[in-house]
N, C-alpha and C. Protein backbone atom coordinates (compact mmCIF):
# COMPACT_ATOMS: atom_id res chain seq x y z
N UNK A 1 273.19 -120.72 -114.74
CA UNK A 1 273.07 -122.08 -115.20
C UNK A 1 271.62 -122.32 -115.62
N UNK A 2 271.62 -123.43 -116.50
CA UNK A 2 269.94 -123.36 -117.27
C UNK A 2 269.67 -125.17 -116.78
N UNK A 3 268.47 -125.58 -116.60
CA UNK A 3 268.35 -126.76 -116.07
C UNK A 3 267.45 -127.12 -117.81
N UNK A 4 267.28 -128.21 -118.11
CA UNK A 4 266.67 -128.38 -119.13
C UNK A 4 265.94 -130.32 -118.67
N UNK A 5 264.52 -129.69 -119.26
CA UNK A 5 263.80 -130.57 -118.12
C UNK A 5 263.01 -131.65 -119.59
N UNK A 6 263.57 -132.65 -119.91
CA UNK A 6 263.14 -133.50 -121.74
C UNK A 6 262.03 -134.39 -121.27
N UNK A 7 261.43 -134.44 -121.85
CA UNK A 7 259.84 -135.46 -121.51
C UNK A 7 259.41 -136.22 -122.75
N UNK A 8 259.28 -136.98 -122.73
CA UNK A 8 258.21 -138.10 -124.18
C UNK A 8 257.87 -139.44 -123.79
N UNK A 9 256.80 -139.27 -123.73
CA UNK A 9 256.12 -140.42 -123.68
C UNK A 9 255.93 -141.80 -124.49
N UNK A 10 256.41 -143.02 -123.73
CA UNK A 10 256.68 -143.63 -124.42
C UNK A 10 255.43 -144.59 -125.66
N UNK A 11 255.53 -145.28 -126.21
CA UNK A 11 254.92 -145.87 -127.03
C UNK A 11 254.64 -147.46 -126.57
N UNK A 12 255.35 -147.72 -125.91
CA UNK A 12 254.91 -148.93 -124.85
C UNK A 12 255.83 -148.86 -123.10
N UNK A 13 255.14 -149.19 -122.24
CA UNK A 13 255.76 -149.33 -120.66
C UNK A 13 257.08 -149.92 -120.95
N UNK A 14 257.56 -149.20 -120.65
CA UNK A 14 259.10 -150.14 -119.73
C UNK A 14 259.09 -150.03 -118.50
N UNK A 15 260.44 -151.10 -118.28
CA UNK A 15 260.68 -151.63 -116.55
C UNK A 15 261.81 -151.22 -116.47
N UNK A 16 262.41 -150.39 -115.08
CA UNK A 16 263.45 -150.03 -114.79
C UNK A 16 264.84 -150.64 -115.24
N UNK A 17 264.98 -152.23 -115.33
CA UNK A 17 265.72 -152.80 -115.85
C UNK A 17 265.92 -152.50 -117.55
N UNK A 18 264.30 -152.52 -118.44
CA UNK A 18 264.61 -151.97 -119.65
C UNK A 18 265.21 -150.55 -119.60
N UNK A 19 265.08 -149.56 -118.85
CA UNK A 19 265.29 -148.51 -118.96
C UNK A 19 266.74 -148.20 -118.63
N UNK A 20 266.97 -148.94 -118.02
CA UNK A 20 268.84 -149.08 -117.18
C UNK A 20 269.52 -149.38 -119.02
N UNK A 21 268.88 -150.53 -119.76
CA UNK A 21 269.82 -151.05 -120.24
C UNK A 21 269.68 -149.93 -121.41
N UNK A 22 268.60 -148.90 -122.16
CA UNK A 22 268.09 -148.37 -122.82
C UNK A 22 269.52 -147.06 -122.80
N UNK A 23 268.90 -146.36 -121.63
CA UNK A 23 269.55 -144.66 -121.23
C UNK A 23 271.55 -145.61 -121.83
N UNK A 24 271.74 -146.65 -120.87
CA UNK A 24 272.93 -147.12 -120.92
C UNK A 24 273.93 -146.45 -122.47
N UNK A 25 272.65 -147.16 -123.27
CA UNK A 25 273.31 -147.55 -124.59
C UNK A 25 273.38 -146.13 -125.48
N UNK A 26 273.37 -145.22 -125.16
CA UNK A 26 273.23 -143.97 -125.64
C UNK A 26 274.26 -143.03 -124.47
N UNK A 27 274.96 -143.22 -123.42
CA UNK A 27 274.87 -142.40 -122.06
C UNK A 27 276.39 -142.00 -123.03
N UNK A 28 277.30 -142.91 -123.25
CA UNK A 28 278.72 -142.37 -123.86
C UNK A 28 278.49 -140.49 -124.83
N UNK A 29 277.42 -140.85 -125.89
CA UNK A 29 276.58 -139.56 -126.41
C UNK A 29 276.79 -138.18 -126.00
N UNK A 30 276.66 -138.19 -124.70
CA UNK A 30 276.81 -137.44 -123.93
C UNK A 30 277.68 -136.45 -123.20
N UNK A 31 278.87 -137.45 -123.14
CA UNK A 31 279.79 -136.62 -122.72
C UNK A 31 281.08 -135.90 -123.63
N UNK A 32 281.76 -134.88 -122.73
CA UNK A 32 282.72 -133.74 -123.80
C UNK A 32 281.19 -133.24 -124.18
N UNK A 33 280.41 -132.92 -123.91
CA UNK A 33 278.99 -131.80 -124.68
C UNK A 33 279.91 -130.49 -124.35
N UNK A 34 280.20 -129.49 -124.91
CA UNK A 34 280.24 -128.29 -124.88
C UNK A 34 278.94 -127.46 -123.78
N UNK A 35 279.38 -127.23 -122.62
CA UNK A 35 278.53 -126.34 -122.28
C UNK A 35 277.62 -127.37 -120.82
N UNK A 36 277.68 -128.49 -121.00
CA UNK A 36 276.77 -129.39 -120.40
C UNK A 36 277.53 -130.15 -119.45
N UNK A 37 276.88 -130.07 -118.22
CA UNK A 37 277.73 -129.86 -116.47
C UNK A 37 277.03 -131.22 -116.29
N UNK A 38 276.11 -131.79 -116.54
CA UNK A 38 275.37 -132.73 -116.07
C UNK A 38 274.49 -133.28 -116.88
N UNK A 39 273.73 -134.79 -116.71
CA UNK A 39 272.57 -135.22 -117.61
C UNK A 39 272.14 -136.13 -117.09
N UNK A 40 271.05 -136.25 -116.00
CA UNK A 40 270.09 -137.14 -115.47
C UNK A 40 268.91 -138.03 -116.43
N UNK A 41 269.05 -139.03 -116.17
CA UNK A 41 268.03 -140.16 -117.54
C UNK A 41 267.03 -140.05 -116.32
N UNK A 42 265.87 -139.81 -117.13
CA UNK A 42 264.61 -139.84 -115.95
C UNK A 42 263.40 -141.00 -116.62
N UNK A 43 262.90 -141.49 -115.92
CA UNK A 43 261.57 -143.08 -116.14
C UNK A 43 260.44 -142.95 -115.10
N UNK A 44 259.49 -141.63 -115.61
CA UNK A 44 258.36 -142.29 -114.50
C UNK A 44 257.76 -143.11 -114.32
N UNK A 45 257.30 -143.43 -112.66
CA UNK A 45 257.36 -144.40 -112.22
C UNK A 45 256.11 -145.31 -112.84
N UNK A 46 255.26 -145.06 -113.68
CA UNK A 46 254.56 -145.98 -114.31
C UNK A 46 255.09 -146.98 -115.32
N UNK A 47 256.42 -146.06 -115.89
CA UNK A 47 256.95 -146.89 -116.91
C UNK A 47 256.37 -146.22 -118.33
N UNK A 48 255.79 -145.08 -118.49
CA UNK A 48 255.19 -144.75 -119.39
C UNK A 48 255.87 -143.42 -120.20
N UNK A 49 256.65 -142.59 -119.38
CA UNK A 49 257.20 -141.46 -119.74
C UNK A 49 258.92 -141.49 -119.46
N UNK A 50 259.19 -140.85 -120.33
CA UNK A 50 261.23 -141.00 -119.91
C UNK A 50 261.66 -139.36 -120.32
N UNK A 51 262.83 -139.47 -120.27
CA UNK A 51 263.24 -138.25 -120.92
C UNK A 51 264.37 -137.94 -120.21
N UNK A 52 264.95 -136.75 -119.83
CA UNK A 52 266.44 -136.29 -119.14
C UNK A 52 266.35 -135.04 -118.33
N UNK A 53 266.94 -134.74 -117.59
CA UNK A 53 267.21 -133.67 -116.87
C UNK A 53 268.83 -133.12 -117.25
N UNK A 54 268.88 -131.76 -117.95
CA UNK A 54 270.18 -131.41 -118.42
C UNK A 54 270.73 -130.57 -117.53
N UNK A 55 271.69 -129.85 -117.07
CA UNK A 55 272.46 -128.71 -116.16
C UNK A 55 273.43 -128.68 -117.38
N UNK A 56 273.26 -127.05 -118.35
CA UNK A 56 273.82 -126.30 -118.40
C UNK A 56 274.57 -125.14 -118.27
N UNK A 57 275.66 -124.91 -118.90
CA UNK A 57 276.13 -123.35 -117.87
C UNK A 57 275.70 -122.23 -118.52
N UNK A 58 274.95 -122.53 -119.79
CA UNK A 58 274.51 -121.23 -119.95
C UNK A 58 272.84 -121.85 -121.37
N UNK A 59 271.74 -120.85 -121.53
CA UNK A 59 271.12 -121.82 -122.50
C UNK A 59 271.85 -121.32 -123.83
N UNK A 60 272.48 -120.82 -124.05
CA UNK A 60 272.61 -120.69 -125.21
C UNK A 60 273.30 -122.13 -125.67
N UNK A 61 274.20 -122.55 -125.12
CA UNK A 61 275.01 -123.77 -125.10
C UNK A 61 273.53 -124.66 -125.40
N UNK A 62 273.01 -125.01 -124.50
CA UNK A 62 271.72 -125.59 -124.44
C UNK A 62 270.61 -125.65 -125.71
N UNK A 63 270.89 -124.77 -126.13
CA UNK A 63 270.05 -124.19 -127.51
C UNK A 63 270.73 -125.13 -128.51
N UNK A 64 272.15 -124.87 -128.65
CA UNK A 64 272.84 -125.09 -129.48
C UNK A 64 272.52 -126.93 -129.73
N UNK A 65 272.62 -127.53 -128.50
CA UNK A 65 272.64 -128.81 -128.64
C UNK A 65 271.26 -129.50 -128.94
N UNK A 66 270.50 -128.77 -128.71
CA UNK A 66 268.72 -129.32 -129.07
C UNK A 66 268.31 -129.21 -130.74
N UNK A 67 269.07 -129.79 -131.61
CA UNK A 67 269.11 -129.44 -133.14
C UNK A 67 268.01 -130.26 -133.60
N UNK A 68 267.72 -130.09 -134.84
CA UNK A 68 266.18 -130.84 -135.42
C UNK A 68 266.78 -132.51 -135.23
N UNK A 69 268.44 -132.64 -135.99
CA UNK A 69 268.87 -133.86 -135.33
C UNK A 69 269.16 -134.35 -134.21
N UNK A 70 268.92 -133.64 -133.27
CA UNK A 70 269.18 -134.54 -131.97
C UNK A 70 267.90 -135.05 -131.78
N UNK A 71 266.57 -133.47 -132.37
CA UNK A 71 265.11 -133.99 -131.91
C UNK A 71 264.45 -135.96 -132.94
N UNK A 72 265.39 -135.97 -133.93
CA UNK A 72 265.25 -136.97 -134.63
C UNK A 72 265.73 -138.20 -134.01
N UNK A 73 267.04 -137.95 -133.23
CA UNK A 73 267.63 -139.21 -132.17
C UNK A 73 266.32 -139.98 -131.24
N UNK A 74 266.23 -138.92 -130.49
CA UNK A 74 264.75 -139.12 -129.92
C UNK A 74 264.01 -139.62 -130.14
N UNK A 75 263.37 -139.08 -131.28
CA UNK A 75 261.98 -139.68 -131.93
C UNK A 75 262.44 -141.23 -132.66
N UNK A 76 263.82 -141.34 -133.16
CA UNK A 76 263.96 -142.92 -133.87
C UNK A 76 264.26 -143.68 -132.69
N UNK A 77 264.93 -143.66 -131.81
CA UNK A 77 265.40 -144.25 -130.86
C UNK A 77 264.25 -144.30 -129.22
N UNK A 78 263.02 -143.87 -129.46
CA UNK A 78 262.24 -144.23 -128.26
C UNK A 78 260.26 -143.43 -129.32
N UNK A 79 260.64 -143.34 -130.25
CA UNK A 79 259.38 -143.73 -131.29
C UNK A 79 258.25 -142.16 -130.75
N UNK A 80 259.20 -141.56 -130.21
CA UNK A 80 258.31 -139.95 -129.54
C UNK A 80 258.84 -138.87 -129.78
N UNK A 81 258.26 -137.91 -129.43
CA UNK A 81 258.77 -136.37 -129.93
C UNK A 81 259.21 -136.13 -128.50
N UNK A 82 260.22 -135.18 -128.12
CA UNK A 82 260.42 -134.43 -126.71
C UNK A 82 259.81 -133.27 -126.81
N UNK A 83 259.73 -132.89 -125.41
CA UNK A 83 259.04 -131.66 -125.40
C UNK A 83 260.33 -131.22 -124.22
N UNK A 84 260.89 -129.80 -124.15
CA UNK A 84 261.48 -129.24 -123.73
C UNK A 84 261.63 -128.18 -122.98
N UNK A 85 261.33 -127.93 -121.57
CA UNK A 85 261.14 -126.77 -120.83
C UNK A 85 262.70 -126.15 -120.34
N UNK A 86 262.73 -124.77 -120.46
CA UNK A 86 263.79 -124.48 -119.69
C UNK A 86 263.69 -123.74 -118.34
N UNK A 87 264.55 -123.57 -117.64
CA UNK A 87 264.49 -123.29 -116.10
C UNK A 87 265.80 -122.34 -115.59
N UNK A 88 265.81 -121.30 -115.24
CA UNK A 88 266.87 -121.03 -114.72
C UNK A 88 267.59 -121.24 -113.58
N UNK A 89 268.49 -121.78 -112.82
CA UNK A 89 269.38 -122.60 -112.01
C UNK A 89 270.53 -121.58 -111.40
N UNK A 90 270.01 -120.79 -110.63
CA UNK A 90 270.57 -119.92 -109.90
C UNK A 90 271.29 -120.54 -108.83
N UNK A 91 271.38 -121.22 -108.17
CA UNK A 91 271.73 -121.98 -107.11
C UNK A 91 271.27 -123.73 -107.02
N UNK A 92 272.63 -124.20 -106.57
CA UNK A 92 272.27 -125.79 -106.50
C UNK A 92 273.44 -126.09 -105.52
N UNK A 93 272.02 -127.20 -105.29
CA UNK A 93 273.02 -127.64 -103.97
C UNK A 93 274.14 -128.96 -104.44
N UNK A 94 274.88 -129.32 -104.34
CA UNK A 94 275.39 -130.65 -104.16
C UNK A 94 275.81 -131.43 -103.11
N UNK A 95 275.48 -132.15 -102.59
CA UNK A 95 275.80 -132.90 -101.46
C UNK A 95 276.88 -134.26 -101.90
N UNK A 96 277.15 -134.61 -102.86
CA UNK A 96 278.01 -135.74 -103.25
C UNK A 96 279.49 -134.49 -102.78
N UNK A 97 279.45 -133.49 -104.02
CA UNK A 97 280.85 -132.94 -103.23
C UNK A 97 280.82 -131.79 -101.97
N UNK A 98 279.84 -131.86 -101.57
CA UNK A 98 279.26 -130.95 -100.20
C UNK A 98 279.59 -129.43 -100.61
N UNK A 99 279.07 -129.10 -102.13
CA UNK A 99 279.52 -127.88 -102.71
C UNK A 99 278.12 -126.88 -102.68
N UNK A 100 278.01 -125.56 -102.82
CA UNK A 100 276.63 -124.75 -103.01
C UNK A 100 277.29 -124.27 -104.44
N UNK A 101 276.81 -124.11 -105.27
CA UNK A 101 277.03 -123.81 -106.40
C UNK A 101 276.30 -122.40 -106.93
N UNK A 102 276.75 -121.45 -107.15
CA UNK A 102 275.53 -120.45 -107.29
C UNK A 102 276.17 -119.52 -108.64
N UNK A 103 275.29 -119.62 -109.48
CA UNK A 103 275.63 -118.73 -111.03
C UNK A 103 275.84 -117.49 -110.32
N UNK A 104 276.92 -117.00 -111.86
CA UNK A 104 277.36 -115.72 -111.94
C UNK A 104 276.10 -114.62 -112.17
């Protein structure tokens, strides 16, 4: 599994409430992704930086979905570029379904 870790800084502070209603309006986007197990909306806590936390099952899937147009969604819709690290995700825990999850 590949964790994919999105960062951009915003162009003015938001407040958790802007950010609730923001991630909201885009979150449908998301799902049926080919390949994509999960997608955390992330807002540090200054209010200055946002971005996502992805869980894929593999990066190629991951690759696939990071297109110059998605990087354009981004940039029109929160006025920044992402920057994109990947991670490999050998093991995860879950405690909602009390599962250990561990790649092939």
């Amino acid at each position: 599994m590949i964790t994919v870790l999105v960062q951009f800084k915003l162009t003015q502070t938001i407040s958790h409430n802007q950010a609730r209603e923001l991630f909201s309006s885009t979150a449908d986007k998301y799902r049926d992704i080919p390949g994509l197990i999960r997608k955390y909306y992330i807002l540090s806590s200054d209010g200055k930086t946002a971005g996502g936390v992805y869980l894929w099952k593999s990066q190629d899937e991951a690759e696939l979905f990071y297109t110059d147009e998605w990087q354009q969604f981004i940039s029109d819709k929160y006025s920044a570029l992402p920057t994109l690290d990947y991670f490999y995700s050998p093991v995860i825990v879950d405690n909602l379904t009390e599962e250990i999850v561990v790649d092939d």
